[in-house]
Protein backbone atom coordinates (compact mmCIF):
# COMPACT_ATOMS: atom_id res chain seq x y z
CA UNK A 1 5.18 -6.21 15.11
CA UNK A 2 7.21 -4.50 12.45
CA UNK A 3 5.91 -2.51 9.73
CA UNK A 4 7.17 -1.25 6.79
CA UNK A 5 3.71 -1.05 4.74
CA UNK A 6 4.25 1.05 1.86
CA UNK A 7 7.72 1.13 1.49
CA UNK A 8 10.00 0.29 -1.24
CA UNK A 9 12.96 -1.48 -0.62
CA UNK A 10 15.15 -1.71 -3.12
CA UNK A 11 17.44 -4.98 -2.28
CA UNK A 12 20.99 -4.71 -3.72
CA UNK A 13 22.81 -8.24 -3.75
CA UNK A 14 26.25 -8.43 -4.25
CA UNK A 15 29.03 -11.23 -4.60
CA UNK A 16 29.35 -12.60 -0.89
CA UNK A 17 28.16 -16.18 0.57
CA UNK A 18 25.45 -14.18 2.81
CA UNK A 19 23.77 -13.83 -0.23
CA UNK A 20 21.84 -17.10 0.38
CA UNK A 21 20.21 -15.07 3.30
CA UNK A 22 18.62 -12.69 0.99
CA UNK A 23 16.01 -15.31 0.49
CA UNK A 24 15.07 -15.27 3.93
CA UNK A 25 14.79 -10.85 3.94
CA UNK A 26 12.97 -10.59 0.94
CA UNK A 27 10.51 -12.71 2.89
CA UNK A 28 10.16 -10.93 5.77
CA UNK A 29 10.59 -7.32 3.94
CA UNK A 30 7.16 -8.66 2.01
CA UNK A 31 5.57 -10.00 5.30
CA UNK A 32 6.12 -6.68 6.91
CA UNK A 33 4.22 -4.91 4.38
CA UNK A 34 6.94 -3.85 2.11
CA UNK A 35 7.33 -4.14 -1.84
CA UNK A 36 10.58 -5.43 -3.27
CA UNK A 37 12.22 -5.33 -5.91
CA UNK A 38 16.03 -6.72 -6.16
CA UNK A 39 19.34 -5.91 -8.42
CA UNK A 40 21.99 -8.10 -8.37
CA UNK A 41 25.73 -7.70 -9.24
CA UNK A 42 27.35 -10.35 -11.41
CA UNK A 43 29.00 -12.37 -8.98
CA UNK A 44 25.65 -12.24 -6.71
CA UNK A 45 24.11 -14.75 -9.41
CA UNK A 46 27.18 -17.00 -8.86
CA UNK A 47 25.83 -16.99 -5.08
CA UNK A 48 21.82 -17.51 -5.34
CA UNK A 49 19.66 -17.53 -8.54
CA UNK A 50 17.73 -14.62 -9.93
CA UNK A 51 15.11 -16.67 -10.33
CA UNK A 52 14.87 -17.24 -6.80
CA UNK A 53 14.74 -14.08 -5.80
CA UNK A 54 12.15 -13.32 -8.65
CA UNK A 55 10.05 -15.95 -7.04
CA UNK A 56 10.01 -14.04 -3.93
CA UNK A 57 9.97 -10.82 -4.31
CA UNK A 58 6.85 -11.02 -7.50
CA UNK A 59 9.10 -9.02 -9.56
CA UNK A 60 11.38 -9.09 -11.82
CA UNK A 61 15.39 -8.71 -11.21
CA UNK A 62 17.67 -6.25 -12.53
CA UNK A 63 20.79 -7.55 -13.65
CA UNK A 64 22.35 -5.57 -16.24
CA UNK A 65 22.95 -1.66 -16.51
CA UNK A 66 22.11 -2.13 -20.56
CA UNK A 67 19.01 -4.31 -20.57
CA UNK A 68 16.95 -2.83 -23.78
CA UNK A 69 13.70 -4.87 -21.97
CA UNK A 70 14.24 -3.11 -18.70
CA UNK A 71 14.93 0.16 -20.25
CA UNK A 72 11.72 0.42 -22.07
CA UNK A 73 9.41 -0.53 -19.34
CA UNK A 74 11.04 0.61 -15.73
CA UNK A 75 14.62 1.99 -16.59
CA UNK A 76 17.28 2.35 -13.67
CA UNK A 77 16.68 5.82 -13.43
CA UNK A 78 13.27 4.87 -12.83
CA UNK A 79 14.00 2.15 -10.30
CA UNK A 80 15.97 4.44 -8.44
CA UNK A 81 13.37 7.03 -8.12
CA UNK A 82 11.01 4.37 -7.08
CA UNK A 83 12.75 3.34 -3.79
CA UNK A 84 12.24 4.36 -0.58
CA UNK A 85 15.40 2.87 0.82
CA UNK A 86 18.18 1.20 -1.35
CA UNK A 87 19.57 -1.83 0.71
CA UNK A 88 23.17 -3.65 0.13
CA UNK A 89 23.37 -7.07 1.45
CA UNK A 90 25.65 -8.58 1.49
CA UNK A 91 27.81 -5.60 0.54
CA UNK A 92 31.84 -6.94 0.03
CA UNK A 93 34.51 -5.00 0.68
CA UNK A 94 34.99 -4.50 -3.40
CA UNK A 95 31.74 -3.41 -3.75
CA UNK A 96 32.03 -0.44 -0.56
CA UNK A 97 35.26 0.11 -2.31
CA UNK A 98 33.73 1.24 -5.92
CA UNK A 99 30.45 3.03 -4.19
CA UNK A 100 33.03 5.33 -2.14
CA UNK A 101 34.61 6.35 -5.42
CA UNK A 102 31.56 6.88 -7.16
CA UNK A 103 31.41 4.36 -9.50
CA UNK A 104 29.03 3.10 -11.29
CA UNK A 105 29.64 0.26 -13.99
CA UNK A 106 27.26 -1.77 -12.93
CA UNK A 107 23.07 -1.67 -12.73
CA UNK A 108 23.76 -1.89 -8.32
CA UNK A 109 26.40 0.71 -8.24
CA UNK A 110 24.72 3.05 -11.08
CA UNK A 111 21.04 2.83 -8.68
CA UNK A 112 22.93 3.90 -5.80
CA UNK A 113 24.58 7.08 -7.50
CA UNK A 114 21.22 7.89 -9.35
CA UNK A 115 18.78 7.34 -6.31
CA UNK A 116 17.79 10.27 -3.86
CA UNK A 117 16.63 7.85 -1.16
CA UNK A 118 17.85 6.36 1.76
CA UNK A 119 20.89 3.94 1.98
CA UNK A 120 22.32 1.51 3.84
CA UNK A 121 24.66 -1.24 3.16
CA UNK A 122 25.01 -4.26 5.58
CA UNK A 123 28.72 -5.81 5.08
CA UNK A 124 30.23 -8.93 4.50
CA UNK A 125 33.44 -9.98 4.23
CA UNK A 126 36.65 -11.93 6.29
CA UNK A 127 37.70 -10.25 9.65
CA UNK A 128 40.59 -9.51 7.62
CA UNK A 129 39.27 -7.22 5.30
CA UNK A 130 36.64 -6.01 7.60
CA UNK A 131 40.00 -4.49 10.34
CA UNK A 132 41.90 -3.47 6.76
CA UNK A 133 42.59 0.42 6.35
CA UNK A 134 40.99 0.69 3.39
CA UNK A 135 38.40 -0.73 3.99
CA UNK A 136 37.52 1.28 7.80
CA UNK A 137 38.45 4.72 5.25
CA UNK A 138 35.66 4.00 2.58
CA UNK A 139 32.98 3.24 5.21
CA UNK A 140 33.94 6.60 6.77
CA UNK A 141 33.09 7.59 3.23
CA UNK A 142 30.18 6.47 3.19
CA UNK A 143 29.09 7.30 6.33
CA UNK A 144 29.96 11.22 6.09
CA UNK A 145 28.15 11.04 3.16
CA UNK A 146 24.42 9.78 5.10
CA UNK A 147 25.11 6.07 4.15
CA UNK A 148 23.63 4.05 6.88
CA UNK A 149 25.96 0.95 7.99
CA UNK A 150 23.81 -1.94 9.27
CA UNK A 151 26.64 -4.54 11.62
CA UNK A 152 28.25 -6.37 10.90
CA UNK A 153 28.58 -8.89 13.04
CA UNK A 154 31.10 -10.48 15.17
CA UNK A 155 31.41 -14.88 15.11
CA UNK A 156 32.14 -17.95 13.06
CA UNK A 157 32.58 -16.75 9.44
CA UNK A 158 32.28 -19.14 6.38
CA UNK A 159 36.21 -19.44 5.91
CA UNK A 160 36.97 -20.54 9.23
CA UNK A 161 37.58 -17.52 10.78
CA UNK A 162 36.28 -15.84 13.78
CA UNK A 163 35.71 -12.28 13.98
CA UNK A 164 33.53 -8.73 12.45
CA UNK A 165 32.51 -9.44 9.60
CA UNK A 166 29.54 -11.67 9.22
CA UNK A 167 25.82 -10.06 7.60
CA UNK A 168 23.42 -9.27 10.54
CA UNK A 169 20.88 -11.79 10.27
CA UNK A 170 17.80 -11.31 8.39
CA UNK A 171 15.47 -10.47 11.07
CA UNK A 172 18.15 -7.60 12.37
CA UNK A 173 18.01 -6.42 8.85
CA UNK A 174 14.61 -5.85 8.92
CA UNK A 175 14.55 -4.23 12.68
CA UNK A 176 17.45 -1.29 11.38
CA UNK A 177 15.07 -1.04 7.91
CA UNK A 178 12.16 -0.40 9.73
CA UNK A 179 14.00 1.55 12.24
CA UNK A 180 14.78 4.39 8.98
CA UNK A 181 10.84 5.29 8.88
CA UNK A 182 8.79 7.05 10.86
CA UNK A 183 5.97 4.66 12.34
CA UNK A 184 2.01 6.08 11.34
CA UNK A 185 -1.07 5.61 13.35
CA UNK A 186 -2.47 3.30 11.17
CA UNK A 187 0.79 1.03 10.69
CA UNK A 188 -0.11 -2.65 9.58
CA UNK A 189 -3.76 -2.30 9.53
CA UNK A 190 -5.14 -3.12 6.59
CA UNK A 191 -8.21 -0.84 5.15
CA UNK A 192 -10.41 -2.12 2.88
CA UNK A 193 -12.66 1.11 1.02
CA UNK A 194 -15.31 0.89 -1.13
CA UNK A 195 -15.70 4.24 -3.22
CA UNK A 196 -17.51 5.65 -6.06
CA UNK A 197 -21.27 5.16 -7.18
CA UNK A 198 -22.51 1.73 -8.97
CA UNK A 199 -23.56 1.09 -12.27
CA UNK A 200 -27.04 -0.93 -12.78
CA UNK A 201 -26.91 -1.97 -16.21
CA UNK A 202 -30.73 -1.83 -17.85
CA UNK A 203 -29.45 -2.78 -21.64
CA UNK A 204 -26.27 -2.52 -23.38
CA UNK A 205 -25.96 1.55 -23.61
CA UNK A 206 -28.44 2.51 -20.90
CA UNK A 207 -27.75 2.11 -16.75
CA UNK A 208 -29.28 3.43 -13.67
CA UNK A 209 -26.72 5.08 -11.03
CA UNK A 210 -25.90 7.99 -9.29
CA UNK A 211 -23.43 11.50 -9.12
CA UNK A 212 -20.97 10.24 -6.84
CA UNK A 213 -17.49 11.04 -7.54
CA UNK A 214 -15.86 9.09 -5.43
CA UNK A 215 -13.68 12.11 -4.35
CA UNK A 216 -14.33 11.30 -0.25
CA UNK A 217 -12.94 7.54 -0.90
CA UNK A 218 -10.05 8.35 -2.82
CA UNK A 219 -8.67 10.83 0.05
CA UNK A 220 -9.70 8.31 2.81
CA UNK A 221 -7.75 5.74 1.10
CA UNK A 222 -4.65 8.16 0.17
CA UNK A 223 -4.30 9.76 3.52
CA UNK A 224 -4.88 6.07 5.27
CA UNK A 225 -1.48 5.23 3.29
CA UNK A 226 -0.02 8.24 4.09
CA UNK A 227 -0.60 6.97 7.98
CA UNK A 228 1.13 3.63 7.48
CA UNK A 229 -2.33 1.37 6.53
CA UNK A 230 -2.57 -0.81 3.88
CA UNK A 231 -5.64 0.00 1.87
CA UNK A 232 -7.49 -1.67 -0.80
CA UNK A 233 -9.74 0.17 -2.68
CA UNK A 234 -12.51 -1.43 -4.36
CA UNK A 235 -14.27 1.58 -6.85
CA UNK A 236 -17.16 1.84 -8.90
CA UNK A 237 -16.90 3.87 -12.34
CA UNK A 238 -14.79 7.03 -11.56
CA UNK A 239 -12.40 9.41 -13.31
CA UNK A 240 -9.95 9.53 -10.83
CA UNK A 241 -6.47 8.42 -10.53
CA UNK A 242 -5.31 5.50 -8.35
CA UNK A 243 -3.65 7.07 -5.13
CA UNK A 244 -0.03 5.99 -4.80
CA UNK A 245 0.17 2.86 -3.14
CA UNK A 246 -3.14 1.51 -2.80
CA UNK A 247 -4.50 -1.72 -4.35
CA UNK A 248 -7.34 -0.36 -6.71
CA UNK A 249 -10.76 -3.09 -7.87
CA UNK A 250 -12.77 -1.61 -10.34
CA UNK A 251 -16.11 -3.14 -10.18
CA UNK A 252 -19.59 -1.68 -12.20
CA UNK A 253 -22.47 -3.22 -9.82
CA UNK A 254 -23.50 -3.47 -6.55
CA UNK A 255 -23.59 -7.09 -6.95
CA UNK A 256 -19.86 -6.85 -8.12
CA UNK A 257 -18.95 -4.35 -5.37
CA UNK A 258 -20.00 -7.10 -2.84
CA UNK A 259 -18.12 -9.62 -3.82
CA UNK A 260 -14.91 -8.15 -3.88
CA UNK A 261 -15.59 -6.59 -0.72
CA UNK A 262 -16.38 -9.85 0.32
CA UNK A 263 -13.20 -11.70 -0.83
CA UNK A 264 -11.14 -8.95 1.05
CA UNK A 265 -12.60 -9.34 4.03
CA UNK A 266 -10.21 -11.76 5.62
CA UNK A 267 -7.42 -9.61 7.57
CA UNK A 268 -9.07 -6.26 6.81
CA UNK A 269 -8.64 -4.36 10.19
CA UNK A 270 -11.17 -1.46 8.81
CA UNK A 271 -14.09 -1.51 6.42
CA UNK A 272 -15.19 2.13 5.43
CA UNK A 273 -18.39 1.94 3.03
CA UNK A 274 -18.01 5.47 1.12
CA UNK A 275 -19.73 3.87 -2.42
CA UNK A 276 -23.16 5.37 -3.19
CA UNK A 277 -24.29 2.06 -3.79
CA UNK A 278 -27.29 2.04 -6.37
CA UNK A 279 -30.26 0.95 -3.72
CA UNK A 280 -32.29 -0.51 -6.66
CA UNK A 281 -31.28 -2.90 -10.17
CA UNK A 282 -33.56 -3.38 -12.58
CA UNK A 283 -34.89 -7.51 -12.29
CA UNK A 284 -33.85 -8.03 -16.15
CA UNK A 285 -30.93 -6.44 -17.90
CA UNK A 286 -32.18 -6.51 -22.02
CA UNK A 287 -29.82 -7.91 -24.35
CA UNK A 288 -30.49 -5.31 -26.94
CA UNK A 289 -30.86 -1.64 -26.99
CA UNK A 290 -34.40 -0.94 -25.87
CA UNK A 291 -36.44 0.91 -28.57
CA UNK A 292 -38.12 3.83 -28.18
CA UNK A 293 -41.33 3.12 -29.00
CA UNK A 294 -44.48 3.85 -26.37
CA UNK A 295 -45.07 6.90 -24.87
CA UNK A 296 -43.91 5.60 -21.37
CA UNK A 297 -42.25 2.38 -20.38
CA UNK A 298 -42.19 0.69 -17.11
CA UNK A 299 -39.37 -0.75 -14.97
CA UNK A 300 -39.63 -3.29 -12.42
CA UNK A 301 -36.83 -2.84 -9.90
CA UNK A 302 -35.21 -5.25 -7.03
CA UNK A 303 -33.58 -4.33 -4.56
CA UNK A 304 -29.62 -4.48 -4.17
CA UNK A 305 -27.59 -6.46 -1.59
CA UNK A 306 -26.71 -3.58 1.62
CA UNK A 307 -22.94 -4.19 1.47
CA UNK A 308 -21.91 -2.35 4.72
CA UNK A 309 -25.03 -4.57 6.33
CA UNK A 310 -23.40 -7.99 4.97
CA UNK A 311 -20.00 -6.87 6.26
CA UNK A 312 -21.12 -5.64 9.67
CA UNK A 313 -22.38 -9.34 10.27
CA UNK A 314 -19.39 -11.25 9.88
CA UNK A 315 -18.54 -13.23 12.84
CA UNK A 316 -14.93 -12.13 11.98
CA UNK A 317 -16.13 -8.59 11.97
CA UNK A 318 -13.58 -5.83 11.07
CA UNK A 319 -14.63 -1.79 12.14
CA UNK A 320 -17.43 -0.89 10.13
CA UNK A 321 -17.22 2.33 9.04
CA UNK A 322 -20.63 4.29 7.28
CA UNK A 323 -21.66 7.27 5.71
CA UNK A 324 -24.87 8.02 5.53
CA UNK A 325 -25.36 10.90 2.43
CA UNK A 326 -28.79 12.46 3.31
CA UNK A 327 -30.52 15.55 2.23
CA UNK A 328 -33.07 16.02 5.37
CA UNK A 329 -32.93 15.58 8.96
CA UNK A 330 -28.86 14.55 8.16
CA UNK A 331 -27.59 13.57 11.86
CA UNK A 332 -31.56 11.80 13.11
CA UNK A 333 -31.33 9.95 10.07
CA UNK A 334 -27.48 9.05 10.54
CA UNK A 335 -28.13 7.74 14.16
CA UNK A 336 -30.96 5.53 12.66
CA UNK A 337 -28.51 4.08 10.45
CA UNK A 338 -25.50 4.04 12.42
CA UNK A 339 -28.01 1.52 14.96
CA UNK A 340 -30.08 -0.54 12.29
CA UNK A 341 -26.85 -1.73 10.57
CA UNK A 342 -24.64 -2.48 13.54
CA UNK A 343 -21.96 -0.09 12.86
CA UNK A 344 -19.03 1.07 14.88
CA UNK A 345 -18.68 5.04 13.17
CA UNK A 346 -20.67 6.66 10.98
CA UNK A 347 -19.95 9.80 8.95
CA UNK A 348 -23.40 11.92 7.88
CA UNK A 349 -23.39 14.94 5.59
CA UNK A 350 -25.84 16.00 2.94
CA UNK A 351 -26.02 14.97 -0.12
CA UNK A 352 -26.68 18.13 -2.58
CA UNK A 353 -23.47 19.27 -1.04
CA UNK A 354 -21.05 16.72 -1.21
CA UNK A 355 -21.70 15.35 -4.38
CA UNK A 356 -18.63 16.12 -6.89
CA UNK A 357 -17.66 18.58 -4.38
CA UNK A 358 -13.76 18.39 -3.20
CA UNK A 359 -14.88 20.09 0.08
CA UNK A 360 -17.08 18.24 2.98
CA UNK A 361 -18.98 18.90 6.16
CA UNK A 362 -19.79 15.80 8.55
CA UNK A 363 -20.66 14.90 11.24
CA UNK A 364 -18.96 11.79 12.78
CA UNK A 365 -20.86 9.42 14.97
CA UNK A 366 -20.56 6.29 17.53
CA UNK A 367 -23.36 5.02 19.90
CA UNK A 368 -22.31 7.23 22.46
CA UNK A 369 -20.49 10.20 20.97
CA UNK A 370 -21.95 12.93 18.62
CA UNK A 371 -18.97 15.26 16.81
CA UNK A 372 -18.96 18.00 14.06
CA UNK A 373 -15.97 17.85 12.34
CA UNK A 374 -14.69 20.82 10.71
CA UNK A 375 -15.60 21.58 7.08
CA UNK A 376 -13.36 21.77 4.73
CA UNK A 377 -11.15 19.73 1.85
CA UNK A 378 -12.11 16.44 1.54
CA UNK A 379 -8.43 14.70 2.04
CA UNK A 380 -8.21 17.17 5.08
CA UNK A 381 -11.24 16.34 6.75
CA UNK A 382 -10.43 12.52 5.94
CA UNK A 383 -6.97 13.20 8.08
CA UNK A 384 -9.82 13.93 10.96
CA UNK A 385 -11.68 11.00 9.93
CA UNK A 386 -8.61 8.90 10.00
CA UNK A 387 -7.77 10.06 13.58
CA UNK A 388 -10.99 9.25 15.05
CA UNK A 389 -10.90 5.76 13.34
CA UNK A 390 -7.17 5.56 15.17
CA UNK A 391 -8.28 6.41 18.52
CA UNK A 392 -11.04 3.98 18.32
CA UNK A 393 -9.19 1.37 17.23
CA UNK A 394 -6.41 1.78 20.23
CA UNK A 395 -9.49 1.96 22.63
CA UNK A 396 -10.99 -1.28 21.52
């Protein structure tokens, strides 16, 4: 199957009939992992709606190079920085034509002189133009220049004529997109990481929980995009900044933590439990501030629902990935875990160390294998992580 998870496509539609196929693209671009967003040329809209392709892409469409709305939130200079590869189809003759002279009077044109990624165009026009001169001489343009030229192809075109010159179809589209990036390990599977300690909530001000900094999760979850996964990351309280592509969930309590883990269970490939999960909440959460009045108080404490457990007993179950933060006896007391809750890996390390630390020892664990993994920073030992999760996965 193809993946492009991650990747930004920008889709540039411009004034041909095959513009009714971008419909069908967007579609698959989005059910091959991608994100989309689409600019259209003014005679594209006379071809297929901007609100359809706002329906299917989620996002809004660019449509004009002076749009004081679009300016203030993501500007085209913005937009073309975003992208990851800048896609014309259909691209006319007129519209090769300007982009081999550099122009750029319109949003389309102005994104594809402002962007520093990839491009390709896919044309679209009557075998007639297609075999003309000037038209062979600006695709040489853009060709010398990196352009990538995607068909077209040869058959029945919409004014009767037969010949080069129709759009690739959709699916062929995709295949040459997906063709630009390098393929990662972890390409279309879907990670779902919990990070980050929880939050147990005693009154209004006061809460019991735990020093995790959720520094181990984050680099799992960035270096699992940076292999081609998609990765949801569900995180307790943390000052940390989302890593680049990843769906972030900010819960407070274990309780919370559960049920978003829960509700992203189906399709999740992977299931790493990284949270320091509080192990206790107290049975009654006061309304008000409690006073301090007595010498001592007392708190009566319940226990909390073992996430990784609940997961690890799905009859749909993904690979259950542990860590098991200990301060004594780390690896015994790993292996004990790593059986008791039905896991597939387990990562052990100690506690006092890793805490708020951006380095890591660990030792990684199956039923069968025992491994010390180098020490060292925490989104390069997650790389090693990562790879043993791979190798599993392609053993299964």
């Amino acid at each position: 199957m193809l993946s492009l998870t991650n990747k930004r496509i920008l889709l540039g539609i411009t004034g041909g009939i095959a513009a009714y196929k971008c419909a069908e693209l967007t579609r698959l671009f989005i059910k091959a992992g991608a994100e989309v967003r689409v600019a259209m040329t003014p005679a594209a809209t006379e071809f297929i709606t901007p609100l359809t392709m706002q329906a299917l892409s989620g996002q809004r469409v660019h449509l004009d190079l002076l749009d004081s709305d679009a300016e203030a939130a993501m500007g085209h200079i913005e937009l073309a920085r975003w992208a990851d590869l800048v896609l014309i189809a259909p691209a006319t003759a007129d519209f090769i034509a300007r982009i081999s002279h550099g122009q750029a009077d319109d949003i389309l044109s102005t994104l594809v002189l402002a962007t520093s990624a990839q491009i390709a165009v896919a044309p679209a026009m009557n075998q007639a133009m297609w075999a003309d001169a000037s038209t062979q001489t600006n695709l040489s343009v853009l060709a010398e220049r990196g352009y990538h030229i995607f068909g077209p192809a040869d058959g029945e075109q919409a004014c009767g004529d037969v010949g080069l010159g129709r759009m690739l179809e959709p699916s062929q589209l995709l295949e040459f997109s997906a063709g630009l990036f390098e393929t990662g390990q972890l390409a279309g599977r879907h990670f779902v990481i919990t990070g980050g300690p929880t939050r147990e909530a005693l009154d209004p001000v006061r809460y019991i929980s735990n020093h995790s900094s959720g520094k181990m999760a984050y680099a799992l979850a960035a270096e699992a995009v940076a292999l081609g996964a998609k990765v949801t990351l569900i995180s307790g309280p943390v000052s940390l900044a989302t890593p680049d592509s990843v769906t972030r969930i900010d819960v407070v309590s274990a309780q919370e933590m559960l049920r978003a883990t829960l509700e992203h269970m189906p399709g999740c490939d992977v299931f790493i439990g990284v949270a320091a999960v509080a192990d206790y909440r107290p049975t009654q959460i006061e309304s008000e501030k409690i006073k301090k009045s007595d010498e001592s108080m007392q708190l009566t404490l319940v226990k909390n629902p073992d996430i990784i457990s609940e997961v690890a007993k799905l009859q749909a179950k993904p690979f259950v990935v542990g860590f098991a933060a200990e301060t004594n006896d780390i690896v015994r007391n790993g292996k004990q875990k790593l059986k008791r809750k039905n896991l597939d890996m387990l990562f052990a390390n100690n506690a006092i160390d890793t805490f708020n630390s951006d380095s890591i020892l660990v030792t990684a664990l199956t039923a069968t294998t025992e491994a010390e993994l180098s020490p060292g920073n925490k989104h390069v030992v997650a790389r090693n992580m990562l790879q043993l999760i791979a190798t599993a996965l392609n053993n299964r």
